[in-house]
N, C-alpha and C. Protein backbone atom coordinates (compact mmCIF):
# COMPACT_ATOMS: atom_id res chain seq x y z
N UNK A 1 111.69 72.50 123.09
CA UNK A 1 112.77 73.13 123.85
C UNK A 1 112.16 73.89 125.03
N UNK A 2 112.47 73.30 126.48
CA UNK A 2 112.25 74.12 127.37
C UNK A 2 112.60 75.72 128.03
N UNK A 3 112.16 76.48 128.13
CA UNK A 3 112.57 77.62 128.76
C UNK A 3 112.18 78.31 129.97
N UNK A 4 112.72 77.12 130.47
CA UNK A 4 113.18 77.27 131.90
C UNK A 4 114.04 76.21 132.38
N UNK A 5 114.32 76.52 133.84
CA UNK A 5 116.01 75.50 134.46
C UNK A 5 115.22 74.17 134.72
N UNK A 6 116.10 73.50 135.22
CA UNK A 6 116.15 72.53 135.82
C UNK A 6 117.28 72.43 137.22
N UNK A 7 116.88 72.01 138.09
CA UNK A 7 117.97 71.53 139.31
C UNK A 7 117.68 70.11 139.65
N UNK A 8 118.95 69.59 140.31
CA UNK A 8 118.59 68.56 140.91
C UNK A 8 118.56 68.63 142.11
N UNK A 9 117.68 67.58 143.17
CA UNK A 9 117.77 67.28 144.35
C UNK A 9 119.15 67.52 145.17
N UNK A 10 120.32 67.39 144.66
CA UNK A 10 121.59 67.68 145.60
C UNK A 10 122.02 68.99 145.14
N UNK A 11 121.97 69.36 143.78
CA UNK A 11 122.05 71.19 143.62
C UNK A 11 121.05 71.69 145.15
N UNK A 12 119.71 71.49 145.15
CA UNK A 12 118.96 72.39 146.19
C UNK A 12 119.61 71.74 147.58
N UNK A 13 119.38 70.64 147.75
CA UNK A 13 119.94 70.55 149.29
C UNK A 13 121.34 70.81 149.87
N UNK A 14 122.27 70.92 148.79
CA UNK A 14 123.58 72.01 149.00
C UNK A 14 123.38 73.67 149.06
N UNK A 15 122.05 73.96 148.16
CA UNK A 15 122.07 75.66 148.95
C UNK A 15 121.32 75.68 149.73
N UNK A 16 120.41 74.96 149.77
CA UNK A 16 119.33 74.94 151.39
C UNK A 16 120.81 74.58 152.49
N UNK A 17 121.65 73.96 152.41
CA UNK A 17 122.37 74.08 153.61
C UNK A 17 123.06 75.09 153.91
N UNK A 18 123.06 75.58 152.97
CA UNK A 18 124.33 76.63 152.38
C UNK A 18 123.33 78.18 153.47
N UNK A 19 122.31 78.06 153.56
CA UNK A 19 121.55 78.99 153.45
C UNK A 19 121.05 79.93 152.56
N UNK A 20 120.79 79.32 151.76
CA UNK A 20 120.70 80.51 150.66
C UNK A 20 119.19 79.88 150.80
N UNK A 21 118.05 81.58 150.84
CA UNK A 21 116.76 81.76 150.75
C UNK A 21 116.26 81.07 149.25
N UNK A 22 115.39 80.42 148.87
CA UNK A 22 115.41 80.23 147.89
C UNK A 22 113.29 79.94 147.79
N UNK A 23 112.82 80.59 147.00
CA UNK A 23 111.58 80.42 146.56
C UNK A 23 111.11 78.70 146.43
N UNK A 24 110.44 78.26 147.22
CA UNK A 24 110.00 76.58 146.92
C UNK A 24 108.61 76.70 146.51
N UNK A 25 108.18 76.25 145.33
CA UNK A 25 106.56 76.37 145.60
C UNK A 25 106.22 74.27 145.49
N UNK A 26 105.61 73.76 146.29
CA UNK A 26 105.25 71.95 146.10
C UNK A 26 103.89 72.16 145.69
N UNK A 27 103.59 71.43 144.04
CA UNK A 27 102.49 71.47 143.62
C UNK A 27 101.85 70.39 143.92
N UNK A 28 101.81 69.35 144.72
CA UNK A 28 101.30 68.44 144.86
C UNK A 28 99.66 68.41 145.74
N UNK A 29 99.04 67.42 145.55
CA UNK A 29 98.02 67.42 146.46
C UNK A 29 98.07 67.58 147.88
N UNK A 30 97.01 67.72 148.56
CA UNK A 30 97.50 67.77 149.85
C UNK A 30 97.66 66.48 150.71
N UNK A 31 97.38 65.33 150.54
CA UNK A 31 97.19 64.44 150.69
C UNK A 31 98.91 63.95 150.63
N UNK A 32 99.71 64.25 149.34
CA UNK A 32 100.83 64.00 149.16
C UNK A 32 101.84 64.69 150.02
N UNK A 33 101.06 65.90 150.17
CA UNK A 33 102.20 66.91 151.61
C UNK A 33 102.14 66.75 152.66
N UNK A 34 101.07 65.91 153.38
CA UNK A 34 100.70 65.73 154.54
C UNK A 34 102.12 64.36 154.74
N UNK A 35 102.59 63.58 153.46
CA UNK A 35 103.44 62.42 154.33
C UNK A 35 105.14 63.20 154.14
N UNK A 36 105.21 64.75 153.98
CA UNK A 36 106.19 65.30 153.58
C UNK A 36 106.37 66.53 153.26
N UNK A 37 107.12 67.12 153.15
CA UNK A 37 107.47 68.21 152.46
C UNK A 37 108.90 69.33 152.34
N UNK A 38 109.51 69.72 151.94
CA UNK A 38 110.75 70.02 151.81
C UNK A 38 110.87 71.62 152.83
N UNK A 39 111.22 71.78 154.01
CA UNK A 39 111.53 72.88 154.77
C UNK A 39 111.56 73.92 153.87
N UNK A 40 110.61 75.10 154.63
CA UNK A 40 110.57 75.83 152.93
C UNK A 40 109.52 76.20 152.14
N UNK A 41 109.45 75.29 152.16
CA UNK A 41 108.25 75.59 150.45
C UNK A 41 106.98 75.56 151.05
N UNK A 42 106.55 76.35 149.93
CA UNK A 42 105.07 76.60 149.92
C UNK A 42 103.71 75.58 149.14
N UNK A 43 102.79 75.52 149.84
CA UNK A 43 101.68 74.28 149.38
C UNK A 43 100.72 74.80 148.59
N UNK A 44 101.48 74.84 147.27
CA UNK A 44 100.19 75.29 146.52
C UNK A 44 99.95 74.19 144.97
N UNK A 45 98.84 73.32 145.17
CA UNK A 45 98.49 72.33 144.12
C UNK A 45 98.09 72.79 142.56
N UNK A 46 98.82 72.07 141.85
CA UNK A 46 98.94 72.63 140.43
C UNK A 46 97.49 73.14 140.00
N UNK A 47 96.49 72.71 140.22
CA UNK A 47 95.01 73.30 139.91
C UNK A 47 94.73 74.52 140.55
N UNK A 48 95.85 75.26 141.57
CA UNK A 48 95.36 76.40 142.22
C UNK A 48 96.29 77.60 141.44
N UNK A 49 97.54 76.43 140.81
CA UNK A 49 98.47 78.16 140.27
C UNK A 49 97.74 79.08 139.44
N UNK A 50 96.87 78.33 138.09
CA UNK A 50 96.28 79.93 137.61
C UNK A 50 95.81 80.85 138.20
N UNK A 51 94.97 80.32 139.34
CA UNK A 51 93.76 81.47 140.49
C UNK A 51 95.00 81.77 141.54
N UNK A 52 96.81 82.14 141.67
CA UNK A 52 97.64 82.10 142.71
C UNK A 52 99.09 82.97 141.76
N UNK A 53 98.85 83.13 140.59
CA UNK A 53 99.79 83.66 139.60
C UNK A 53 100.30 84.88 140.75
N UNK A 54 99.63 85.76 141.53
CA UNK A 54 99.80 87.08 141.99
C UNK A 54 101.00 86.38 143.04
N UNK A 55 100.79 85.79 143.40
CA UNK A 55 101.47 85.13 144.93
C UNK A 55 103.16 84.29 144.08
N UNK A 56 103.44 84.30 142.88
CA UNK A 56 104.48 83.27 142.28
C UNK A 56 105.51 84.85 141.60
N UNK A 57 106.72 84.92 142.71
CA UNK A 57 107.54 86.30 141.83
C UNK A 57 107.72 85.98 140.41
N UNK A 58 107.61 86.79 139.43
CA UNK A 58 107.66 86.84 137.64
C UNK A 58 109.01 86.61 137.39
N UNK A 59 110.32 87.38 138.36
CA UNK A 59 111.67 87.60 137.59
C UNK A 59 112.52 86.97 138.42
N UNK A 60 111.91 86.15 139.63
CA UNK A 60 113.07 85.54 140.24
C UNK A 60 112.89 83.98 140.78
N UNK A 61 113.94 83.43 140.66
CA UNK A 61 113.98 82.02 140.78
C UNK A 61 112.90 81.59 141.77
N UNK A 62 112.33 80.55 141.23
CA UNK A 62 110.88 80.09 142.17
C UNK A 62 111.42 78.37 141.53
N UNK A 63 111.88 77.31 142.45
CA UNK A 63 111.49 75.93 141.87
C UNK A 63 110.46 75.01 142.57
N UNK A 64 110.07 74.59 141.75
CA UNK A 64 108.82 73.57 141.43
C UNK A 64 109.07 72.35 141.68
N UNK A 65 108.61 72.19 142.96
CA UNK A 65 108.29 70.41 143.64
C UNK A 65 107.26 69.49 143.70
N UNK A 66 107.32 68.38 142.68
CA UNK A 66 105.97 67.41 143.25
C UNK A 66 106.64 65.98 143.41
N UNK A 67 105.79 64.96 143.08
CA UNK A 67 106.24 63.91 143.31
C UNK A 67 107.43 63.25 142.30
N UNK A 68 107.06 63.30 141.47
CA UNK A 68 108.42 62.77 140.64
C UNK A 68 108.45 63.84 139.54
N UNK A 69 108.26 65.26 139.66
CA UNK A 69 109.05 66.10 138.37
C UNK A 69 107.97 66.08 137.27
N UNK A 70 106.86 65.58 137.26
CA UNK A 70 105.89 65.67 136.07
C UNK A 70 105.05 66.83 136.40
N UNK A 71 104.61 67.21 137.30
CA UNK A 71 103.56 68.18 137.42
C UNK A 71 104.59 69.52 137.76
N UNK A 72 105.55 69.46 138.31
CA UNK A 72 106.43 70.68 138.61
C UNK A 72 106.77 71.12 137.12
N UNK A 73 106.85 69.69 136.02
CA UNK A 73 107.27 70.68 134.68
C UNK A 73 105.96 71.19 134.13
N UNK A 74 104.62 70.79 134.27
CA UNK A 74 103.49 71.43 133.61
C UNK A 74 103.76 72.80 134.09
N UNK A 75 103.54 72.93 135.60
CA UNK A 75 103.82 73.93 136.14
C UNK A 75 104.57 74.88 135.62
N UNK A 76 105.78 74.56 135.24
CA UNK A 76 107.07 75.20 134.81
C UNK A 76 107.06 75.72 133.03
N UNK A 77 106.26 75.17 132.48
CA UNK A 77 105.80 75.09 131.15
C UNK A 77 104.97 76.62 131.14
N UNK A 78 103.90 76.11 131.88
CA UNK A 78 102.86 77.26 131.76
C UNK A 78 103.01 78.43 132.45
N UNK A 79 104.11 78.63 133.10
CA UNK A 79 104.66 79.87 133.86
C UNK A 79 104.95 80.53 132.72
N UNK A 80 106.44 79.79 132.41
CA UNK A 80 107.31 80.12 131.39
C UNK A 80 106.26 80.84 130.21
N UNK A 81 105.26 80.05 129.47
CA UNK A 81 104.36 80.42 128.83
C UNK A 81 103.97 82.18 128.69
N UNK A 82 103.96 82.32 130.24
CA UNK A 82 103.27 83.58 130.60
C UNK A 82 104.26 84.73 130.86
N UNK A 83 105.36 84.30 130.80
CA UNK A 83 106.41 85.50 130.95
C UNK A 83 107.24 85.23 132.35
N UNK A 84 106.79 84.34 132.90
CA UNK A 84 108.26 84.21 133.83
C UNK A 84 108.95 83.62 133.77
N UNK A 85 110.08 84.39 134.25
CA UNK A 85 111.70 84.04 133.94
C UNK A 85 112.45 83.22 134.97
N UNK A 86 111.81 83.28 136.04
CA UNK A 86 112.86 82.21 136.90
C UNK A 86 112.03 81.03 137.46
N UNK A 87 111.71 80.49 136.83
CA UNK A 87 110.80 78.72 137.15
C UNK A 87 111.77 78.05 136.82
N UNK A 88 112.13 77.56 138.13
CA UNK A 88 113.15 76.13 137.42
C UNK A 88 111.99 74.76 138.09
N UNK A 89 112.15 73.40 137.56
CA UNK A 89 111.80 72.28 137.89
C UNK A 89 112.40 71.78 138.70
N UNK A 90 111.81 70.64 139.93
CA UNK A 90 113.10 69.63 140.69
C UNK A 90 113.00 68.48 140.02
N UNK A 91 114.18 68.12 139.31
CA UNK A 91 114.13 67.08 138.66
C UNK A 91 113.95 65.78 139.71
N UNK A 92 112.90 64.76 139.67
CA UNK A 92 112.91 63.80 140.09
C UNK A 92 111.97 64.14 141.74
N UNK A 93 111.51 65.39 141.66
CA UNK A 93 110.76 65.03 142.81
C UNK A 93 111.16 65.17 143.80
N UNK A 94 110.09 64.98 144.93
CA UNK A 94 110.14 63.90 146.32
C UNK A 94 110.69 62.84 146.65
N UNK A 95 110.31 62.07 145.43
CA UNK A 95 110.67 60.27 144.99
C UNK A 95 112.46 60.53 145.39
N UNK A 96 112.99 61.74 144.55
CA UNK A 96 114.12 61.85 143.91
C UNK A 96 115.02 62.59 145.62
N UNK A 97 114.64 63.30 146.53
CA UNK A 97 114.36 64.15 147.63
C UNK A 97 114.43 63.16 148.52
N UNK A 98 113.32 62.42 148.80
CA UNK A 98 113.60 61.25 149.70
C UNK A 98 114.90 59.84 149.37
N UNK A 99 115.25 59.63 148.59
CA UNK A 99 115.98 59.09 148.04
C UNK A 99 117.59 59.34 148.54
N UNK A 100 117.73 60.73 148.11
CA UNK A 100 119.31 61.12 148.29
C UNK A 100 119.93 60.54 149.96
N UNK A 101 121.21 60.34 149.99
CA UNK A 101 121.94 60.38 151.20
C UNK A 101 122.43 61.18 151.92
């Protein structure tokens, strides 16, 4: 049982239009951000969050972008792990991001 959210790709790009500020962190390589990245968010690769914990707010919504939703949930796992409360996942990614209409 997970404990933390989940959103999807059209939940965020309805409040990104909406304007609503919203915490992005993209764990992906850099290699993977260089063909992309979601207006917003911040580039920090899943091997850097333990040594970057100071830089990720503890009590407020922060969601987690990579390529297809696998590394945003490790991510989201091992937050949660540690006591924070607002990690949600993007379900489906970039893959899922580039995709929508």
């Amino acid at each position: 049982m997970s404990s933390y959210s989940t959103t999807t790709v059209e939940e965020l790009k309805a409040r990104l239009d909406a304007g609503e500020k919203i915490h992005l962190i993209d764990v992906r390589e850099a290699e993977e951000v260089a063909q992309g990245i979601i207006p917003g968010a911040i580039h920090m690769p899943l091997g850097q969050v333990p040594q970057q914990l100071e830089e990720i707010p503890r009590d407020e919504e922060v969601i987690f972008i990579c390529r297809s939703g696998y590394r945003s949930d490790q991510a989201c796992q091992y937050l949660s792990s540690l006591g924070y409360t607002g990690v949600t996942n993007l379900i489906g990614g970039m893959l899922a991001w580039a995709n929508q209409p």
